[in-house]
N, C-alpha and C. Protein backbone atom coordinates (compact mmCIF):
# COMPACT_ATOMS: atom_id res chain seq x y z
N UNK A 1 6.44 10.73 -26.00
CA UNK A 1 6.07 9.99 -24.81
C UNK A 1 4.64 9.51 -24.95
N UNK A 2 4.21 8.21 -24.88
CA UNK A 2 3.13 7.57 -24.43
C UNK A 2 2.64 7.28 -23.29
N UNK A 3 1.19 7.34 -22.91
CA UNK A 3 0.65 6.73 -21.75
C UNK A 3 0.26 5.41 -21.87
N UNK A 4 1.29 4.60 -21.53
CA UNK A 4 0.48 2.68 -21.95
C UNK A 4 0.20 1.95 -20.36
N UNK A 5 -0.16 3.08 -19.06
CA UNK A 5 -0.72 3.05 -18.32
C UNK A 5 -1.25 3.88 -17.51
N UNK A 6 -2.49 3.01 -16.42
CA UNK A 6 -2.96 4.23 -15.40
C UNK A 6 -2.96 3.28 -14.02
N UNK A 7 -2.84 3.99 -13.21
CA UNK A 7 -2.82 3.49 -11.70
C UNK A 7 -3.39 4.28 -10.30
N UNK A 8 -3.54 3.51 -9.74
CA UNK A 8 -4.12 4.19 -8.42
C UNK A 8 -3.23 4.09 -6.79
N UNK A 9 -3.16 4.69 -6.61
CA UNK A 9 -1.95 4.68 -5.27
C UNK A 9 -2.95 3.57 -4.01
N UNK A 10 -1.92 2.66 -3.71
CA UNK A 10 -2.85 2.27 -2.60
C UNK A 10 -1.88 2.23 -1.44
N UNK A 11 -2.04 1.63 -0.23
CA UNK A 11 -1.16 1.48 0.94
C UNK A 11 -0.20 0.79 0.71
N UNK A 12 -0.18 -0.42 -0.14
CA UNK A 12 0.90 -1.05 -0.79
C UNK A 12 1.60 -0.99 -1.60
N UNK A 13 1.48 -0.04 -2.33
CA UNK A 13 2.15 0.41 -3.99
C UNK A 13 0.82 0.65 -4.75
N UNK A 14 0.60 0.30 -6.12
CA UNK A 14 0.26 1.19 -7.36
C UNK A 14 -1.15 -0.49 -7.72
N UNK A 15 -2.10 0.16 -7.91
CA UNK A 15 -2.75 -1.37 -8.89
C UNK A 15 -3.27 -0.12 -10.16
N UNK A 16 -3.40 -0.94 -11.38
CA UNK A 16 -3.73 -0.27 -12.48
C UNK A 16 -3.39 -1.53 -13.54
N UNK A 17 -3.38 -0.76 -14.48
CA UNK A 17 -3.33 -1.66 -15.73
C UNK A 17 -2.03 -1.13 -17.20
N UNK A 18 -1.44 -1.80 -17.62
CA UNK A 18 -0.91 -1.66 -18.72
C UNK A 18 -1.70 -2.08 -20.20
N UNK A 19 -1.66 -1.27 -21.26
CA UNK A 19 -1.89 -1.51 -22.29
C UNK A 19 -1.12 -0.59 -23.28
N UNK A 20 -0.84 -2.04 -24.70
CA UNK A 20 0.25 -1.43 -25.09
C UNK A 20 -0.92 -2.22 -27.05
N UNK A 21 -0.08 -2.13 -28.15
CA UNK A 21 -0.05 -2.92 -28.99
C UNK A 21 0.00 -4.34 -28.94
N UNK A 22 0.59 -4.95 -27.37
CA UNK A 22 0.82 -6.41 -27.72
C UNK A 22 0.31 -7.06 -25.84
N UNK A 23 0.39 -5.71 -25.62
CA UNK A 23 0.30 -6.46 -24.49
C UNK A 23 -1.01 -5.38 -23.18
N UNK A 24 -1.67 -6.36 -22.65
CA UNK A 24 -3.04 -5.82 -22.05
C UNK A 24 -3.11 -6.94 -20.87
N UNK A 25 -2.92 -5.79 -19.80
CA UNK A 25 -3.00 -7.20 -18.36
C UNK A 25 -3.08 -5.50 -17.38
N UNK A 26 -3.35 -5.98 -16.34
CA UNK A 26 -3.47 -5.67 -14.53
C UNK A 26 -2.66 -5.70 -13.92
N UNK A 27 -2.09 -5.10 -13.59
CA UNK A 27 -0.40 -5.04 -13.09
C UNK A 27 -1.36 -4.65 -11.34
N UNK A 28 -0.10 -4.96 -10.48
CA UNK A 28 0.05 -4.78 -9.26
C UNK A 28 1.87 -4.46 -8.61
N UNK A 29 1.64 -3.14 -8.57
CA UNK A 29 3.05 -2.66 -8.19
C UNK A 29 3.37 -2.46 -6.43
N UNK A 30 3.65 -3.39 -5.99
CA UNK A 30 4.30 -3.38 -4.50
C UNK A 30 5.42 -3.12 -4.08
N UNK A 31 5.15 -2.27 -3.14
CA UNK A 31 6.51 -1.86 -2.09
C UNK A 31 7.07 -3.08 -1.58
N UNK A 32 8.17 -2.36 -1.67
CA UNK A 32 8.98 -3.92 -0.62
C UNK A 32 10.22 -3.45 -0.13
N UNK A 33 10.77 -4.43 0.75
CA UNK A 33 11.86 -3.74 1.72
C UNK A 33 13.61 -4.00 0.83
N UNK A 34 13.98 -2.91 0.83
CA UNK A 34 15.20 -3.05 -0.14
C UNK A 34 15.88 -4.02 0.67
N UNK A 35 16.89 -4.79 0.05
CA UNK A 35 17.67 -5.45 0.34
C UNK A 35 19.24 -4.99 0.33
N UNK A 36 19.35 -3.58 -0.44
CA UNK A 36 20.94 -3.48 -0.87
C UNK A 36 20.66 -1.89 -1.43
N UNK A 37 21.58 -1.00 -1.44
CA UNK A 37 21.07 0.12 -2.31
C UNK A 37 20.39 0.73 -3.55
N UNK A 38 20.86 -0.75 -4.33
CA UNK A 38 20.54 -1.00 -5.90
C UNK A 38 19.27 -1.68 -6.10
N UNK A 39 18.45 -2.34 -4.62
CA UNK A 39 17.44 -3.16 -4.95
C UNK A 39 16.49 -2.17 -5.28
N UNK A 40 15.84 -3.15 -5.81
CA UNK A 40 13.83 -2.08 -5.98
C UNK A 40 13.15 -2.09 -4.85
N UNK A 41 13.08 -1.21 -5.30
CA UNK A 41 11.70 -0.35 -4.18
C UNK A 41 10.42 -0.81 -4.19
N UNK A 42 10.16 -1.08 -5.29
CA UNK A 42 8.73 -2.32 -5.99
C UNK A 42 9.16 -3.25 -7.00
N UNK A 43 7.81 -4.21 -6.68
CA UNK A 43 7.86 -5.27 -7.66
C UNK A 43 6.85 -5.44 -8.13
N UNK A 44 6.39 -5.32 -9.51
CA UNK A 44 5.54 -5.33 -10.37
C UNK A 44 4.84 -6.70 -10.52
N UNK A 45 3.78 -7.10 -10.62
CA UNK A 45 2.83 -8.56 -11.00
C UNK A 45 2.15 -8.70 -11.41
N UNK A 46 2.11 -9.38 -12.36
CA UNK A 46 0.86 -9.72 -13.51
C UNK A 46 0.19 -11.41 -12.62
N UNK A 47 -0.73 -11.01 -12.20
CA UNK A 47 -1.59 -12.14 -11.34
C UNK A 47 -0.33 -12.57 -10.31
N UNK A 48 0.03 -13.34 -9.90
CA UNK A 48 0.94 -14.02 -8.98
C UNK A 48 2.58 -14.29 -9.68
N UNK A 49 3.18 -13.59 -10.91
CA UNK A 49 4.05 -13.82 -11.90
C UNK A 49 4.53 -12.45 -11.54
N UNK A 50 5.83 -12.61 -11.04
CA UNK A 50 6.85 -10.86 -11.20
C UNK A 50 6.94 -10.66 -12.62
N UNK A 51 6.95 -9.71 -12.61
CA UNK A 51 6.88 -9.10 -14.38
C UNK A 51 7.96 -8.16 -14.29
N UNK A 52 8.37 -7.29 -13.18
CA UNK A 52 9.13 -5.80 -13.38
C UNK A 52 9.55 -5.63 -11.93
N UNK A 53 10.51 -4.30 -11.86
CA UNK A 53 10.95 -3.96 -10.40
C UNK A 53 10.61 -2.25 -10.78
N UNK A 54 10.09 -1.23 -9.80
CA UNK A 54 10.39 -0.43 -9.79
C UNK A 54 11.25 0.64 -8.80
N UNK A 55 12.03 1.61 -8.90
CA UNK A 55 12.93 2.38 -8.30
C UNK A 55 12.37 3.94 -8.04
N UNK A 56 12.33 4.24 -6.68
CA UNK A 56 12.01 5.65 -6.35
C UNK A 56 12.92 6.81 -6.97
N UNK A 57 12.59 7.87 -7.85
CA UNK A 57 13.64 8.75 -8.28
C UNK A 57 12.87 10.00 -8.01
N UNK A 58 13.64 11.03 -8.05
CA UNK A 58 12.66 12.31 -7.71
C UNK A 58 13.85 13.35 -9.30
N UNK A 59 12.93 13.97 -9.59
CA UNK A 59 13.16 14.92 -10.88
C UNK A 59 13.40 16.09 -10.78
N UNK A 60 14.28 16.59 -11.49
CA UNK A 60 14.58 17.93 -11.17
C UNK A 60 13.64 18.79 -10.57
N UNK A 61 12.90 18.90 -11.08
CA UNK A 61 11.39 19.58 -10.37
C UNK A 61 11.27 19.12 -9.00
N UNK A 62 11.88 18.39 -8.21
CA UNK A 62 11.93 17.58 -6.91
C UNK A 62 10.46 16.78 -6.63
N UNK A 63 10.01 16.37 -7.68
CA UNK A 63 8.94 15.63 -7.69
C UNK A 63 8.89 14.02 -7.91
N UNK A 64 8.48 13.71 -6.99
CA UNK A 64 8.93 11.81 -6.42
C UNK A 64 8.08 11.03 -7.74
N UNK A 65 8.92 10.49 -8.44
CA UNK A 65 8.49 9.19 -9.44
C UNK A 65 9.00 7.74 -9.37
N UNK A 66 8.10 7.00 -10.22
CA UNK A 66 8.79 5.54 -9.98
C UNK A 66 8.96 4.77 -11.36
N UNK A 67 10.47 4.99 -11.45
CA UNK A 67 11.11 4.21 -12.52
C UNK A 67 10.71 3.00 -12.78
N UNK A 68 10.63 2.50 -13.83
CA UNK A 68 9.82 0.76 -14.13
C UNK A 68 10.48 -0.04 -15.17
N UNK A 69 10.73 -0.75 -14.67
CA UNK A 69 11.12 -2.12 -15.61
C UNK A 69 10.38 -3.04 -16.15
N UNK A 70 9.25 -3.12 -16.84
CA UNK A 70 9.09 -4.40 -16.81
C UNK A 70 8.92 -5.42 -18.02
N UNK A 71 9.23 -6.46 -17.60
CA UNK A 71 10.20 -7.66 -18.90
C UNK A 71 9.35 -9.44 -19.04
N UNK A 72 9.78 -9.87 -20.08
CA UNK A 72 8.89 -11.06 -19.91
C UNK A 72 9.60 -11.79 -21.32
N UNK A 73 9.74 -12.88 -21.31
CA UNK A 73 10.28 -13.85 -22.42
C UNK A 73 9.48 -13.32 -23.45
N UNK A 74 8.03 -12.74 -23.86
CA UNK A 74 7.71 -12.70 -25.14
C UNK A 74 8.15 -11.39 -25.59
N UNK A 75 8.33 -10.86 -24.90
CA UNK A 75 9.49 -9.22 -25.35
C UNK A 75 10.09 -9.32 -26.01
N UNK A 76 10.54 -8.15 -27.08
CA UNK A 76 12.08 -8.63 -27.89
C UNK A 76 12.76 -7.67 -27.07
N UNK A 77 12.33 -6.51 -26.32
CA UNK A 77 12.76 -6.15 -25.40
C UNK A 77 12.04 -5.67 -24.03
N UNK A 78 13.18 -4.96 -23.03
CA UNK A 78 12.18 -4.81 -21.70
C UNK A 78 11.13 -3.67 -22.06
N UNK A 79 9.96 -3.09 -21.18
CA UNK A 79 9.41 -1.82 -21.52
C UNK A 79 10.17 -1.03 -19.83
N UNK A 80 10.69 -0.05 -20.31
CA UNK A 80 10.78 1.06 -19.43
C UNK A 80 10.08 2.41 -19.73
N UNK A 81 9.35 2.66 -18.22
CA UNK A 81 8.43 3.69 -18.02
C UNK A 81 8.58 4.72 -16.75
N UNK A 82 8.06 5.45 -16.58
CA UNK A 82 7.88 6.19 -15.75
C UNK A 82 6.21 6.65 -15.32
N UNK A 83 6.55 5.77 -13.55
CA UNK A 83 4.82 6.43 -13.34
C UNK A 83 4.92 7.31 -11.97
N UNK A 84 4.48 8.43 -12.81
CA UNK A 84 4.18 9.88 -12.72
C UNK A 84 2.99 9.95 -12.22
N UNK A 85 2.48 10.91 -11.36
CA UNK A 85 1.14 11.24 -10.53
C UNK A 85 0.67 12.31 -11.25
N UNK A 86 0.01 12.81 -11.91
CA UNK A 86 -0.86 13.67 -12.72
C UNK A 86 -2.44 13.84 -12.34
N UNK A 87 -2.93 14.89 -11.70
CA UNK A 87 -4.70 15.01 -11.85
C UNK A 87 -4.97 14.01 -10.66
N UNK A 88 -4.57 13.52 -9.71
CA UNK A 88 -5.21 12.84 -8.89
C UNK A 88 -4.73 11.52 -9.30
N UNK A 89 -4.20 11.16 -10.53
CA UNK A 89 -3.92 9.69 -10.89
C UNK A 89 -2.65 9.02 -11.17
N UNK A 90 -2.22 7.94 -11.15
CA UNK A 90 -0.58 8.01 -11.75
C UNK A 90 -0.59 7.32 -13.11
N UNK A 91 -0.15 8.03 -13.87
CA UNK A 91 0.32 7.39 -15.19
C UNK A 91 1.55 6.84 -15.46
N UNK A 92 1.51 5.70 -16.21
CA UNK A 92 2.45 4.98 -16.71
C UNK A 92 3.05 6.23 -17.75
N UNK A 93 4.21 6.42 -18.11
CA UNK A 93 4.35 7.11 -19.52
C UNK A 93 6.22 6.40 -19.85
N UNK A 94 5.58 6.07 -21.26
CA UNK A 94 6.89 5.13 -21.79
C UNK A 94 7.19 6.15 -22.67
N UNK A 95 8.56 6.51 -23.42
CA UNK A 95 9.49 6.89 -24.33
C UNK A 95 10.74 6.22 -24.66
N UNK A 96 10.88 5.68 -25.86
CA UNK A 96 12.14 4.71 -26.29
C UNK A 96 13.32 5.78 -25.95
């Protein structure tokens, strides 16, 4: 498992940043109102551009995380992550 982010909880969802090998931007992860059972819970943005959706899951440990998608034409594929609250902060943490 990698950390290819960090974030900060705000009233609206998550702001922080991704960095990876190819890719380095400012993400902004917002709450939003589901539409259907299957919708996301957030939507991820790189400046004013949706990039990802994320989904509320809680872990055996009964500890609340937020599943992440996020995708973009220069991908050969999506990145899925998990951001986890650790130390006061939330981390991104990816594993293929």
């Amino acid at each position: 498992m990698a950390t290819i982010g960090t974030f900060t909880k705000t009233n609206t969802g998550f702001n922080g940043s991704i960095q990876t090998l190819s890719l380095k931007a400012k993400v902004v992860i917002n709450k939003v109102d589901k539409s259907s059972d299957g919708a996301p819970d957030y939507r991820a943005f790189i400046d004013k551009v949706e990039v990802g959706a994320g989904w509320t899951r809680t872990s055996q440990g009964k500890r609340e995380f937020v599943s992440v998608k996020i995708d973009d034409p220069s991908f050969a594929a999506p990145i899925y992550a998990n951001l986890i609250e650790r130390n006061g902060q939330h981390d991104l943490i990816w594993s293929r």
